[in-house]
Protein backbone atom coordinates (compact mmCIF):
# COMPACT_ATOMS: atom_id res chain seq x y z
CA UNK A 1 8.76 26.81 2.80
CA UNK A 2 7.11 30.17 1.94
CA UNK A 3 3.64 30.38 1.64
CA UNK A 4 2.93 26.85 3.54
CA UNK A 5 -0.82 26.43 3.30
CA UNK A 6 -2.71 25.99 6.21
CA UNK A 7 -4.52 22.79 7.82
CA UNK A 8 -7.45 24.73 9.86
CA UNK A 9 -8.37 21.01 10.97
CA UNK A 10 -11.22 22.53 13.88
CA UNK A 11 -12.81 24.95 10.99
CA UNK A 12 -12.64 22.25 8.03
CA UNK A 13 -13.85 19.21 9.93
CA UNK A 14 -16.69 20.55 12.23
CA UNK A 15 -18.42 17.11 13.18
CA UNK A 16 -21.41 18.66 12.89
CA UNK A 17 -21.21 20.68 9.48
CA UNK A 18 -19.20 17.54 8.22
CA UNK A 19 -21.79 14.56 8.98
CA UNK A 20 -24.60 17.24 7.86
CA UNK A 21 -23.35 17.58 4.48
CA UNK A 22 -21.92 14.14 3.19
CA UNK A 23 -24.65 12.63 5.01
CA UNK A 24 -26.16 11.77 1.69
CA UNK A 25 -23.25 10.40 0.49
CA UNK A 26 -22.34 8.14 3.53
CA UNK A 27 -24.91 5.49 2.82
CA UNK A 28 -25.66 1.83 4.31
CA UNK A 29 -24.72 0.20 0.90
CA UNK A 30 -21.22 2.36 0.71
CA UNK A 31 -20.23 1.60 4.35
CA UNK A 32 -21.12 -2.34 3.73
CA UNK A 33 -18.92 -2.05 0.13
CA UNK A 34 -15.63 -0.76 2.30
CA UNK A 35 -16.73 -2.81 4.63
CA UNK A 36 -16.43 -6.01 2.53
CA UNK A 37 -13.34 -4.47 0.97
CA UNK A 38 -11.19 -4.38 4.17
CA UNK A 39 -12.34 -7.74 5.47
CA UNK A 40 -11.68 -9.62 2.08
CA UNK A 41 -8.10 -7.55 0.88
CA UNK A 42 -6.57 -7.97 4.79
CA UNK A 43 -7.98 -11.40 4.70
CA UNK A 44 -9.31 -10.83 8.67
CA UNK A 45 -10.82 -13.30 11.18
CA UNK A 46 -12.74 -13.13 14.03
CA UNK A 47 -10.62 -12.46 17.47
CA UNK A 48 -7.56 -10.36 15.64
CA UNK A 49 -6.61 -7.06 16.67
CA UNK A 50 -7.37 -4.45 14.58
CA UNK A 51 -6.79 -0.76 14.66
CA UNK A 52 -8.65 2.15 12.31
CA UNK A 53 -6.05 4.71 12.24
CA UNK A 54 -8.44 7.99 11.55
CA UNK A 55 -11.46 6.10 12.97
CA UNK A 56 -13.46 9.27 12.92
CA UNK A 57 -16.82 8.45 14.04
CA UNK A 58 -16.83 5.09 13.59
CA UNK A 59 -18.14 4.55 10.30
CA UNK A 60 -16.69 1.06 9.59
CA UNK A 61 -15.34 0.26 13.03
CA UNK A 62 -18.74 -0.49 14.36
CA UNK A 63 -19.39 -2.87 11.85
CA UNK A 64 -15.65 -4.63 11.37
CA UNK A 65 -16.40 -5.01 15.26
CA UNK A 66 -19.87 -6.66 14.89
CA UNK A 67 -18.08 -8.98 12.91
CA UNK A 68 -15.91 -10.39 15.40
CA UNK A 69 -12.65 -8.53 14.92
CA UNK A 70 -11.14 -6.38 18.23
CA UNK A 71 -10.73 -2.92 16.88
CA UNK A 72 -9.26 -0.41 18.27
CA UNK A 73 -10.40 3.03 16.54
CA UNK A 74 -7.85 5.98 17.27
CA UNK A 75 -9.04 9.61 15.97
CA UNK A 76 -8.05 13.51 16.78
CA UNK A 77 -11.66 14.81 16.97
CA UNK A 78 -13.31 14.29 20.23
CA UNK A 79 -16.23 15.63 18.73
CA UNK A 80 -16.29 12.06 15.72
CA UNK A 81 -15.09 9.74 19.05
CA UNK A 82 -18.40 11.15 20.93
CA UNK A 83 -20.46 10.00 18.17
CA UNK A 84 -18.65 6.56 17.71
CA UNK A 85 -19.33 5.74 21.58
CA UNK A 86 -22.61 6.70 21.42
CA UNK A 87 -23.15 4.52 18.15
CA UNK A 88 -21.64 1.71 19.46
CA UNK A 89 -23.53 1.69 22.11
CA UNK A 90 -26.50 1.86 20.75
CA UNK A 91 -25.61 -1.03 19.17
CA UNK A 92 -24.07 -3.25 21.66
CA UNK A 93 -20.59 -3.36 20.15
CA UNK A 94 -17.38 -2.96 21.57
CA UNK A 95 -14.51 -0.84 20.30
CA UNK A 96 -11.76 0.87 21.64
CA UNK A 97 -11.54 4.24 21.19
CA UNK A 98 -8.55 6.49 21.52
CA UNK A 99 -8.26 10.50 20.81
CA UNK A 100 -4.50 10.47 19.35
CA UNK A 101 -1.82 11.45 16.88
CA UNK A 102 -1.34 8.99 14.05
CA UNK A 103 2.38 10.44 14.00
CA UNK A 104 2.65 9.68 17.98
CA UNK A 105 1.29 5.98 18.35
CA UNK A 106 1.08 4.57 22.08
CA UNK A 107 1.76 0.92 20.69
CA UNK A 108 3.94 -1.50 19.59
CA UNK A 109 3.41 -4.94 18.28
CA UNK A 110 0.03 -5.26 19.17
CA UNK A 111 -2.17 -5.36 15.97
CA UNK A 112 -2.84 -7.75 13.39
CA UNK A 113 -3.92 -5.83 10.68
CA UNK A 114 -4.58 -2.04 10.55
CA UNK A 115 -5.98 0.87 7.66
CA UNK A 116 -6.38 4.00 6.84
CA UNK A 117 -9.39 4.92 4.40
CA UNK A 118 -10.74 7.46 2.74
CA UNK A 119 -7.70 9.80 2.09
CA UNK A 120 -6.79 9.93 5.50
CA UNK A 121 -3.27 10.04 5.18
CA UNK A 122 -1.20 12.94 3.47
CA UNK A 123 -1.89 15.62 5.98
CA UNK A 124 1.51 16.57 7.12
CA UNK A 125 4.92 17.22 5.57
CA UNK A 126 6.87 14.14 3.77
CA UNK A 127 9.02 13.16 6.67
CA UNK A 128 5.95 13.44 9.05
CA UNK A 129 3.83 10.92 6.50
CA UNK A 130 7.04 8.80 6.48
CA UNK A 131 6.64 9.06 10.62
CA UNK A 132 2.78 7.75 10.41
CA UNK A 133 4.11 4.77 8.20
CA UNK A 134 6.80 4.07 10.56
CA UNK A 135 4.12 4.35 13.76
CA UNK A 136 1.87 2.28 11.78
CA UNK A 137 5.08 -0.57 10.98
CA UNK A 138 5.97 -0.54 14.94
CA UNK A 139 2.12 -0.99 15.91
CA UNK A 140 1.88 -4.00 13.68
CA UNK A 141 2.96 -7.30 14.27
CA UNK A 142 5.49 -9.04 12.28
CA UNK A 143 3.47 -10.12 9.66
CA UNK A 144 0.57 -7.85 10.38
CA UNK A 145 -1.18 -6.19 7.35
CA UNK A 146 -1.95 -2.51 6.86
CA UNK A 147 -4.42 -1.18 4.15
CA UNK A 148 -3.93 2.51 2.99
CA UNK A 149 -6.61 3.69 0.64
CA UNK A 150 -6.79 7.33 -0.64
CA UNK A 151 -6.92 9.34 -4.16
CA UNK A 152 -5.70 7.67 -7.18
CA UNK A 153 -3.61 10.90 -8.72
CA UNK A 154 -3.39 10.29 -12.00
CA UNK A 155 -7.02 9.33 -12.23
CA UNK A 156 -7.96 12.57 -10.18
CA UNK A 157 -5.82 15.37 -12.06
CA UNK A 158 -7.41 14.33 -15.47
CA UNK A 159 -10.78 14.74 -14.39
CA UNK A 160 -9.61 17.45 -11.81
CA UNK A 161 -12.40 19.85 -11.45
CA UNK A 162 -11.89 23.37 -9.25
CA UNK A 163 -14.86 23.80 -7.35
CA UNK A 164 -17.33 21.51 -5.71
CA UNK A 165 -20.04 22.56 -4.33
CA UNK A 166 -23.14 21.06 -2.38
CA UNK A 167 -26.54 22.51 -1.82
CA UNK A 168 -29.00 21.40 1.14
CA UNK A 169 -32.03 23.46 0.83
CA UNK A 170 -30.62 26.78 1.89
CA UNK A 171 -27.18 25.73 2.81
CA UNK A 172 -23.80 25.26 0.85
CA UNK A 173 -20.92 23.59 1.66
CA UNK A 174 -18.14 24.98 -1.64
CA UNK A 175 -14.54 23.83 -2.06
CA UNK A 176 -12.32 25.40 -4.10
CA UNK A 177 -9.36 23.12 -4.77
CA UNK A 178 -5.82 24.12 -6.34
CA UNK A 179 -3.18 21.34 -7.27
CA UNK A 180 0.70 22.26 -6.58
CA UNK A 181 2.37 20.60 -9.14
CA UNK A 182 5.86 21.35 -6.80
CA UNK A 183 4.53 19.75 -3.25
CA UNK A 184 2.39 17.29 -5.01
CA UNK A 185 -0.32 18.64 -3.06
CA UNK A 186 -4.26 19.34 -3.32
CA UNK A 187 -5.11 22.55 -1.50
CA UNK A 188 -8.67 23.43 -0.54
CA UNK A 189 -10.29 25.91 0.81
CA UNK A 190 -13.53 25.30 1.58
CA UNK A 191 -16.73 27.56 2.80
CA UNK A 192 -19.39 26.57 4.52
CA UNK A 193 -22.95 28.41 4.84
CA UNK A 194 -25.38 26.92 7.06
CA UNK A 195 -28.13 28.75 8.60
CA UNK A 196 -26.98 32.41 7.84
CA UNK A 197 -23.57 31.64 9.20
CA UNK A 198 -20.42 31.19 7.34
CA UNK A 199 -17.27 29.50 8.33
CA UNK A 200 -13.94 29.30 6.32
CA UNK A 201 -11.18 27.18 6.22
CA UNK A 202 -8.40 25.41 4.24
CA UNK A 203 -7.06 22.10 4.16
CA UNK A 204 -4.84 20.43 1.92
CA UNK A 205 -3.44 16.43 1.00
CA UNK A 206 -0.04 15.14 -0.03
CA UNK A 207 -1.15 12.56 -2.99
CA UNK A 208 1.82 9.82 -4.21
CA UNK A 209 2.32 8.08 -6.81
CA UNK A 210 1.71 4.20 -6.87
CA UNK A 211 5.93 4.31 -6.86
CA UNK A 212 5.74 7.41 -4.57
CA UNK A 213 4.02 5.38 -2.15
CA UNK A 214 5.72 2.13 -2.21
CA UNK A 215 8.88 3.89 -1.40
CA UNK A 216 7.66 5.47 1.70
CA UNK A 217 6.22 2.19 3.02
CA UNK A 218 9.36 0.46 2.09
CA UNK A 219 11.41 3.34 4.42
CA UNK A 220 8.80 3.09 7.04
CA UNK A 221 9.46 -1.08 7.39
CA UNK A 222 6.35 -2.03 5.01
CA UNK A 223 6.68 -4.04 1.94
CA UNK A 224 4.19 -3.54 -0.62
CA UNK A 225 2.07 -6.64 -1.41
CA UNK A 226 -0.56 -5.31 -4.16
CA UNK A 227 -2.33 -1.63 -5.30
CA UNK A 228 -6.22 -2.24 -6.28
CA UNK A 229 -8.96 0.40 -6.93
CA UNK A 230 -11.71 1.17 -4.40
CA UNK A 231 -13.37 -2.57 -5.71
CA UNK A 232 -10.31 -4.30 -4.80
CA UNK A 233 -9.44 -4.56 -8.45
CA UNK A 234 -5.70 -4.36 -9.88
CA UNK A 235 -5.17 -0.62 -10.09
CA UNK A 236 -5.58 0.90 -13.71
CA UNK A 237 -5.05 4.11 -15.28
CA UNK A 238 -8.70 4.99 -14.92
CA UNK A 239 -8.83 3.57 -11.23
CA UNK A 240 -10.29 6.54 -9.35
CA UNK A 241 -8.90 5.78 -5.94
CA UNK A 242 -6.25 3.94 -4.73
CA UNK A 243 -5.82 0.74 -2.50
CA UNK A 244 -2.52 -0.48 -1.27
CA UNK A 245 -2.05 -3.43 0.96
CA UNK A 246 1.44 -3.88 2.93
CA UNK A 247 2.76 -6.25 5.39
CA UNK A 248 5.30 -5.94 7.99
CA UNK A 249 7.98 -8.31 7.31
CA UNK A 250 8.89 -11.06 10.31
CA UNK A 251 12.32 -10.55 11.71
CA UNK A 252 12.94 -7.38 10.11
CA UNK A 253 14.61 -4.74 12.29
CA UNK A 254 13.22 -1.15 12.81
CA UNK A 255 13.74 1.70 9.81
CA UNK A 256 16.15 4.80 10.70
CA UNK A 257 12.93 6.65 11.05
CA UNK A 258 12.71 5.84 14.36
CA UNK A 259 9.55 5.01 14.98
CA UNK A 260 9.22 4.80 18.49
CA UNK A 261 10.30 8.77 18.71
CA UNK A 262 7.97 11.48 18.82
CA UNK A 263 7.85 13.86 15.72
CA UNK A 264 8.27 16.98 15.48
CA UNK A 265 5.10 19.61 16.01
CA UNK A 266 4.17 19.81 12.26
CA UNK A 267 5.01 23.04 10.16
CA UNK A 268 1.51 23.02 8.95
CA UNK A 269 -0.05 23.11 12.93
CA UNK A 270 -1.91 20.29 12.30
CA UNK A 271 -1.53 18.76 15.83
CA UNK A 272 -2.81 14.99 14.83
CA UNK A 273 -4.93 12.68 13.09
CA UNK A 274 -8.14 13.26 10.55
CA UNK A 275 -11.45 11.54 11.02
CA UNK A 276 -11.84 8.88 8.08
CA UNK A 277 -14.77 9.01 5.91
CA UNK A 278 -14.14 12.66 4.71
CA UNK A 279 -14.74 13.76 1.42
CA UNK A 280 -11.07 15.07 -0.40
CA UNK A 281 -11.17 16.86 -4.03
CA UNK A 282 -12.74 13.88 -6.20
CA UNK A 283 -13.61 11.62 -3.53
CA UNK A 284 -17.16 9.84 -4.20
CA UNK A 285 -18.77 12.52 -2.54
CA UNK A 286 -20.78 15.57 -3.40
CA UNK A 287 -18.34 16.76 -6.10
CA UNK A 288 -19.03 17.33 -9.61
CA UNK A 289 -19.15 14.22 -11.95
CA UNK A 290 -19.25 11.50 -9.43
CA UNK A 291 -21.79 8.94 -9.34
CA UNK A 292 -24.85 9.50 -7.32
CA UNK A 293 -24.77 8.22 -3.55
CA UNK A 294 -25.84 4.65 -3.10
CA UNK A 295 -25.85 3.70 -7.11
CA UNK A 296 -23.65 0.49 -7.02
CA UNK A 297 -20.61 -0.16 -8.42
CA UNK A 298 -18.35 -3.46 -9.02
CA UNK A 299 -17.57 -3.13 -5.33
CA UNK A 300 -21.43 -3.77 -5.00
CA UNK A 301 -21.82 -7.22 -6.17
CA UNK A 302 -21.94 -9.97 -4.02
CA UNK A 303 -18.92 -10.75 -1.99
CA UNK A 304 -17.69 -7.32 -2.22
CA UNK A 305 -15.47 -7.69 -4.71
CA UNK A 306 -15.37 -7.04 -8.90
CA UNK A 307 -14.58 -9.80 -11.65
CA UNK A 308 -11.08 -8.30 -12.34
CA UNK A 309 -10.37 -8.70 -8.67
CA UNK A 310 -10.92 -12.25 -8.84
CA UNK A 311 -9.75 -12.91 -12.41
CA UNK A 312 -6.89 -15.16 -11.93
CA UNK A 313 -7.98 -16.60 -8.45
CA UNK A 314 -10.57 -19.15 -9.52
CA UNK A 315 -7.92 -21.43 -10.31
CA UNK A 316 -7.91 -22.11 -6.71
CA UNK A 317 -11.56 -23.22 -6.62
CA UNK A 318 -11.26 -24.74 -9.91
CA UNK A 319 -8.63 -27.18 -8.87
CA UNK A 320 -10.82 -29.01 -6.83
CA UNK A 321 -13.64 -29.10 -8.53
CA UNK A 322 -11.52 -30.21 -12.05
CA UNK A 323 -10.34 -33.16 -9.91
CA UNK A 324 -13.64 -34.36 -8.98
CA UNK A 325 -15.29 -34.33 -12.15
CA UNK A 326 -17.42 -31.94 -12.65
CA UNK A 327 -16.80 -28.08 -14.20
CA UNK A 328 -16.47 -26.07 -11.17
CA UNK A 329 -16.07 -22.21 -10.82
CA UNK A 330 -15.21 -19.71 -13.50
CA UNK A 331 -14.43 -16.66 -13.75
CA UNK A 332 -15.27 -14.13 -16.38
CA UNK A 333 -13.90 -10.96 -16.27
CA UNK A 334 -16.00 -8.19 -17.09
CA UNK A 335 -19.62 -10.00 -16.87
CA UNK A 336 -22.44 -8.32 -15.57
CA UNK A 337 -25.19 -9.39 -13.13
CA UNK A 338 -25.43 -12.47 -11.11
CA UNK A 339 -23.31 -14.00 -13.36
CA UNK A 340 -20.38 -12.48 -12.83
CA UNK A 341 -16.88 -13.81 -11.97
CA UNK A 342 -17.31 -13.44 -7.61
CA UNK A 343 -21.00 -15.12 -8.06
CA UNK A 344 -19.22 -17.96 -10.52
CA UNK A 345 -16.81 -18.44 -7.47
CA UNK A 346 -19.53 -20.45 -5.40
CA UNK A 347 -22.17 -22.78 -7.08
CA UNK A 348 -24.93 -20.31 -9.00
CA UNK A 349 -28.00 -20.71 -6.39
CA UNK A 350 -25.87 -19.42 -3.82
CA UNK A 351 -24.33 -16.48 -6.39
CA UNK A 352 -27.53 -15.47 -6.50
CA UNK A 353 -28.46 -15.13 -2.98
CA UNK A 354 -25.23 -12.96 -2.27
CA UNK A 355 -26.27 -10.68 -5.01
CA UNK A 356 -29.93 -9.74 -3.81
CA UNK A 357 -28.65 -10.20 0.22
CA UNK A 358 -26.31 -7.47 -0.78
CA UNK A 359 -28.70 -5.10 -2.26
CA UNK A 360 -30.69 -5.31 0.97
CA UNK A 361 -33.29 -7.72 -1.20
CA UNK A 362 -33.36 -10.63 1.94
CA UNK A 363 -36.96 -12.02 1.30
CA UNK A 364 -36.09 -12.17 -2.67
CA UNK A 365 -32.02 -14.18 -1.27
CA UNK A 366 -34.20 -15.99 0.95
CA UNK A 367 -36.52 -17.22 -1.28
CA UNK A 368 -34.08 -18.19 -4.02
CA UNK A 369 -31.52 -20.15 -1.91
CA UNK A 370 -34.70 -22.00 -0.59
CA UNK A 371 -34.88 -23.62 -3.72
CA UNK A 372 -31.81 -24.71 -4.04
CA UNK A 373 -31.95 -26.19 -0.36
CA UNK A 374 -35.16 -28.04 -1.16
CA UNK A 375 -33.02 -29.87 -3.88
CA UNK A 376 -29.37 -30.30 -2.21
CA UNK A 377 -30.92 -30.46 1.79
CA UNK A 378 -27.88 -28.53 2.77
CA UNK A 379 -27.80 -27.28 5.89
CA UNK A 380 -25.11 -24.53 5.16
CA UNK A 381 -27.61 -23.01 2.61
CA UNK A 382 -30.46 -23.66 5.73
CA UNK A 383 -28.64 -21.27 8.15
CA UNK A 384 -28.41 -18.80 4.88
CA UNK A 385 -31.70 -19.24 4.56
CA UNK A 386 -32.59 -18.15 7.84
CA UNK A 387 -30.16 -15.60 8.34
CA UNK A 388 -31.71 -13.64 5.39
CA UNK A 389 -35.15 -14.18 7.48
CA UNK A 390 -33.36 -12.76 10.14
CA UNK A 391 -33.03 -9.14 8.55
CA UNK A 392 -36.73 -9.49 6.77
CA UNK A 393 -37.64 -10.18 10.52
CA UNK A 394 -35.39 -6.86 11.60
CA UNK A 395 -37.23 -4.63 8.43
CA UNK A 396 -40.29 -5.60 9.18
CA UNK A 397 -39.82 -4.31 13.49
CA UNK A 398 -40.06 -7.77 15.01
CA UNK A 399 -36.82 -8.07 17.44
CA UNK A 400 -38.02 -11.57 18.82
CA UNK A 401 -38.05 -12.78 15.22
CA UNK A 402 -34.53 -11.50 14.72
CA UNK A 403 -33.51 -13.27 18.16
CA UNK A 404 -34.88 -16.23 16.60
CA UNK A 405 -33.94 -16.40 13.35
CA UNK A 406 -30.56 -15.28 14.11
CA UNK A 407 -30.08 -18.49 17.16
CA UNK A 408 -31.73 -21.05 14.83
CA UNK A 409 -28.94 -19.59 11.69
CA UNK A 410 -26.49 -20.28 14.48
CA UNK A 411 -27.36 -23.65 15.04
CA UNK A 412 -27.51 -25.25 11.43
CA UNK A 413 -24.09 -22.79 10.39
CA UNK A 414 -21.66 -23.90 13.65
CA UNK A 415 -20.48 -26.89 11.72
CA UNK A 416 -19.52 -25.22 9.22
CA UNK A 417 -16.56 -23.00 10.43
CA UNK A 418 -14.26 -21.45 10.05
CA UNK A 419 -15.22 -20.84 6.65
CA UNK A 420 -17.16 -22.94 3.87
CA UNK A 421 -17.64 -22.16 0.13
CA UNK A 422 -15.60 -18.92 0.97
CA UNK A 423 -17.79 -17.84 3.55
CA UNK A 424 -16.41 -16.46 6.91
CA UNK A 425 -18.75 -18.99 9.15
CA UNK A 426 -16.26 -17.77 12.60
CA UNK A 427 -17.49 -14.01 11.55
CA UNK A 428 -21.10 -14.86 11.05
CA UNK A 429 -21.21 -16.72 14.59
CA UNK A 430 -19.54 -14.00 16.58
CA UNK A 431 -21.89 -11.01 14.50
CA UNK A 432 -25.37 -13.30 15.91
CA UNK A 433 -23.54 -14.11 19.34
CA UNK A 434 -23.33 -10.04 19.57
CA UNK A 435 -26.46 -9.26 17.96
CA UNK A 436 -28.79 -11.78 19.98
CA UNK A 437 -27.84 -10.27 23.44
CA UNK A 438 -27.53 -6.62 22.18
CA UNK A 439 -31.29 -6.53 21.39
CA UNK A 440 -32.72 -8.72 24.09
CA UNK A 441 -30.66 -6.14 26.98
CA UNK A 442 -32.44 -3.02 24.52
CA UNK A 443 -35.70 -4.90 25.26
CA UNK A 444 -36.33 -5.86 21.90
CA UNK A 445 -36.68 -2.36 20.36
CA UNK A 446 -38.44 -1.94 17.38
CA UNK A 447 -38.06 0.51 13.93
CA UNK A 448 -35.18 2.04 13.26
CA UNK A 449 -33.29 1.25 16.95
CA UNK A 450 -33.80 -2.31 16.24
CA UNK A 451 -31.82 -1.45 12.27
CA UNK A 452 -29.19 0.29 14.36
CA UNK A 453 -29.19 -2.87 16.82
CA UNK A 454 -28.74 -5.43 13.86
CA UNK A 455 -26.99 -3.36 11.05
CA UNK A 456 -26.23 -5.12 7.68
CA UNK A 457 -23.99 -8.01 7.73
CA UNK A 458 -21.42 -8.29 4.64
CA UNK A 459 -20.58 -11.47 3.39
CA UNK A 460 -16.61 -11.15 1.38
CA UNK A 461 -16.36 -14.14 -0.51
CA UNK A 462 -12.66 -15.56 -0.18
CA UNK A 463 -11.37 -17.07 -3.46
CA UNK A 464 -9.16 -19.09 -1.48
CA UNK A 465 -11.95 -20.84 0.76
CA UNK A 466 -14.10 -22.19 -2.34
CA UNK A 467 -12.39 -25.79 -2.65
CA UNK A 468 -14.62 -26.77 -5.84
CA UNK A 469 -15.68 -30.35 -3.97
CA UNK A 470 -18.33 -29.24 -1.80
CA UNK A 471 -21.74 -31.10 -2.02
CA UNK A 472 -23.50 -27.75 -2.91
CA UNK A 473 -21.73 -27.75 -5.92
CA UNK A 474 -23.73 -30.85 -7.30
CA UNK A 475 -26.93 -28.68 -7.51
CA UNK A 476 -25.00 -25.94 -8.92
């Protein structure tokens, strides 16, 4: 096609310019909100293979693989894979990571469950996204699920703004965006001006439709279980981004798009994959009319997910607690606070301490849950208790405290798994069983190596692992 725009990949996404300027966008809180989002919508356990296709530098690989999961991170930049290594190393974790082309994938039926986040995916022509789809469908399982999570379009051309710019003291990082109403395609380009240099480039990303997308999976072998919004929500008109969750079906035989053949080298140049967690025109980063960094959302409440993702899902919990008696778990759609539809899921003490554990507030969880256990004696709400102590212990520099804490949590939470009141107990255990040694062989480190040692541990609450009869409830 004349006039193909460009996909200057080394000029757009310079590791260093790129981490320097979204920086303040990339927070704790927003890593542990994705975090909880791709854990709770693929439904993952502990010991399943997992691969972040655009892993970049390891933004939520680290974590998914402090939580028990085998991932397997696969990026172009060597530059974001550097960083990733050194990362998780510095915090004891084990990934797998690969410098790759998502459209040339080295695998086949190896994963569990694989995604693609933060508008990673629309970089090449159509038939070369239909190619990542199909790589993706031959590197899952049958029955593996694959999470794709990018721009909502609809949501993004009627708030679609031209130019972005951000300022850090006397630097500027300015996009200037055009839509193609033809290609379907957001075209950047985007100048950067950091210390008295500047650097040029342009980029652009193919956006679907919901029905744009669904199609392409279907082609690529991938049936379309559910779209959400960026709090796992049902996608809305107003949804900002996108979610889609697929599955590959068992017994199904390969699409035409042969997925085990090499494409093409792209018409645009672009020789392979994108680091995930880059900003595109009207992600949640610095762009005009976007919320500031950190300032929670729905995706922010405890359990990581909203009340309309859950609306509809209590029934499962309520069941059981309707049949022994007592009113068990609601859900109210729309509620604000610690009141709201995930924290009605599990019995209100423990609500509670999921919605100050996940604003970082551990003494304040820790405190409130302790009530509850002095009533109820429960030892699940114990080894809460003292997990919470475990990250007061981590904020306050005392790594033997954390050791601990975190092997005393262990011991009162073990009878609990796999999972109890929609907890992930398995995930818990394996994040202390790699967290204990990881500090002890730093030699208990102190500050801010011991918060890179123990990062933030999110705790998804799964609607479908709340039965309703547990003890806890008769406090509640």
């Amino acid at each position: 096609m004349a006039g193909e725009p460009r996909f200057d990949f080394d000029a757009v996404f310079d590791p260093d310019d790129y981490l320097y300027f979204y920086e303040p966008i990339l927070t704790p809180e927003r890593t542990q909100r994705e975090v909880a989002m791709v854990w709770t919508l693929l439904g993952l356990r502990p010991g399943e293979e997992v691969l972040d296709l655009a892993c970049g530098h390891g933004r939520l690989a680290i974590p998914l693989a402090a939580m028990g999961v085998r991932v397997t991170g696969l990026d172009r930049s060597a530059g974001f894979l550097a960083r990733a290594r050194a990362e998780a190393a510095r915090q004891g974790v084990e990934v797998e990571w690969v410098q790759g082309d998502m459209r040339r994938l080295p695998w086949r039926d190896r994963f569990d469950a694989a995604f693609n986040v933060f508008t990673s995916f629309g970089y090449f022509a159509d038939e070369e996204n239909l190619q990542v789809l199909a790589q993706v469908a031959a590197a899952l399982r049958p029955g593996g699920r694959f999470l794709l999570e990018t721009q909502h379009r609809d949501a993004l051309l009627a708030r679609f703004a031209p130019f972005n710019v951000v300022e850090r003291g006397d630097d500027f990082l300015i996009d200037a965006h055009r839509w193609d109403a033809v290609t379907g395609r957001m075209v950047t380009r985007r100048t950067v001006i950091r210390a008295g240099r500047v650097r040029r480039g342009e980029f652009f990303v193919r956006l679907y439709t919901p029905a744009e997308l669904a199609g392409l999976l279907r082609q690529a072998g991938l049936e379309p279980e559910g779209f959400y919004d960026e709090t796992a929500a049902p996608l809305s008109p107003q949804s900002r981004r996108m979610v889609v969750v697929a599955r590959k079906p068992v017994g199904r035989t390969r699409p035409s798009v042969a997925a085990s053949e090499p494409a093409g080298r792209s018409r645009m140049g672009v020789a392979a994959c994108e680091p995930a967690g880059r900003t595109r025109p009207g992600d949640e980063g610095p762009s005009a009319g976007d919320r500031p960094a950190g300032q929670p959302g729905a995706a922010g409440r405890p359990g990581g997910l909203p009340a309309a993702a859950l609306a509809g899902r209590a029934a499962v919990a309520g069941a059981g607690s309707a049949a022994a008696g007592r009113s068990g778990p609601a859900s109210v759609p729309g509620a604000q606070g610690p009141d709201d539809a995930p924290h009605r899921l599990v019995p209100p003490p423990l609500a509670t301490f999921l919605w100050l554990y996940h604003r970082g507030r551990f003494f304040e969880s820790h405190e409130v849950l302790e009530e509850a256990w002095h009533r109820s004696r429960s030892d699940f709400y114990h080894g809460l208790i003292i997990l919470a102590a475990a990250f007061v212990r981590r904020d306050r520099g005392t790594p033997r405290g954390v050791r601990r804490n975190l092997a005393k949590a262990r011991r009162y939470l073990a009878k609990y798994r796999p999972h109890y009141l929609g907890l992930d107990v398995d995930a818990i255990l394996a994040f202390i069983d790699r967290q204990i040694p990881a500090v002890e062989r730093a030699g208990d480190p102190e500050g801010e190596a011991l918060r890179r040692l123990v990062p933030d541990l999110p705790l998804p609450v799964h609607p479908g692992w709340v039965r309703g009869d547990e003890p806890e409830w008769e406090d509640g």
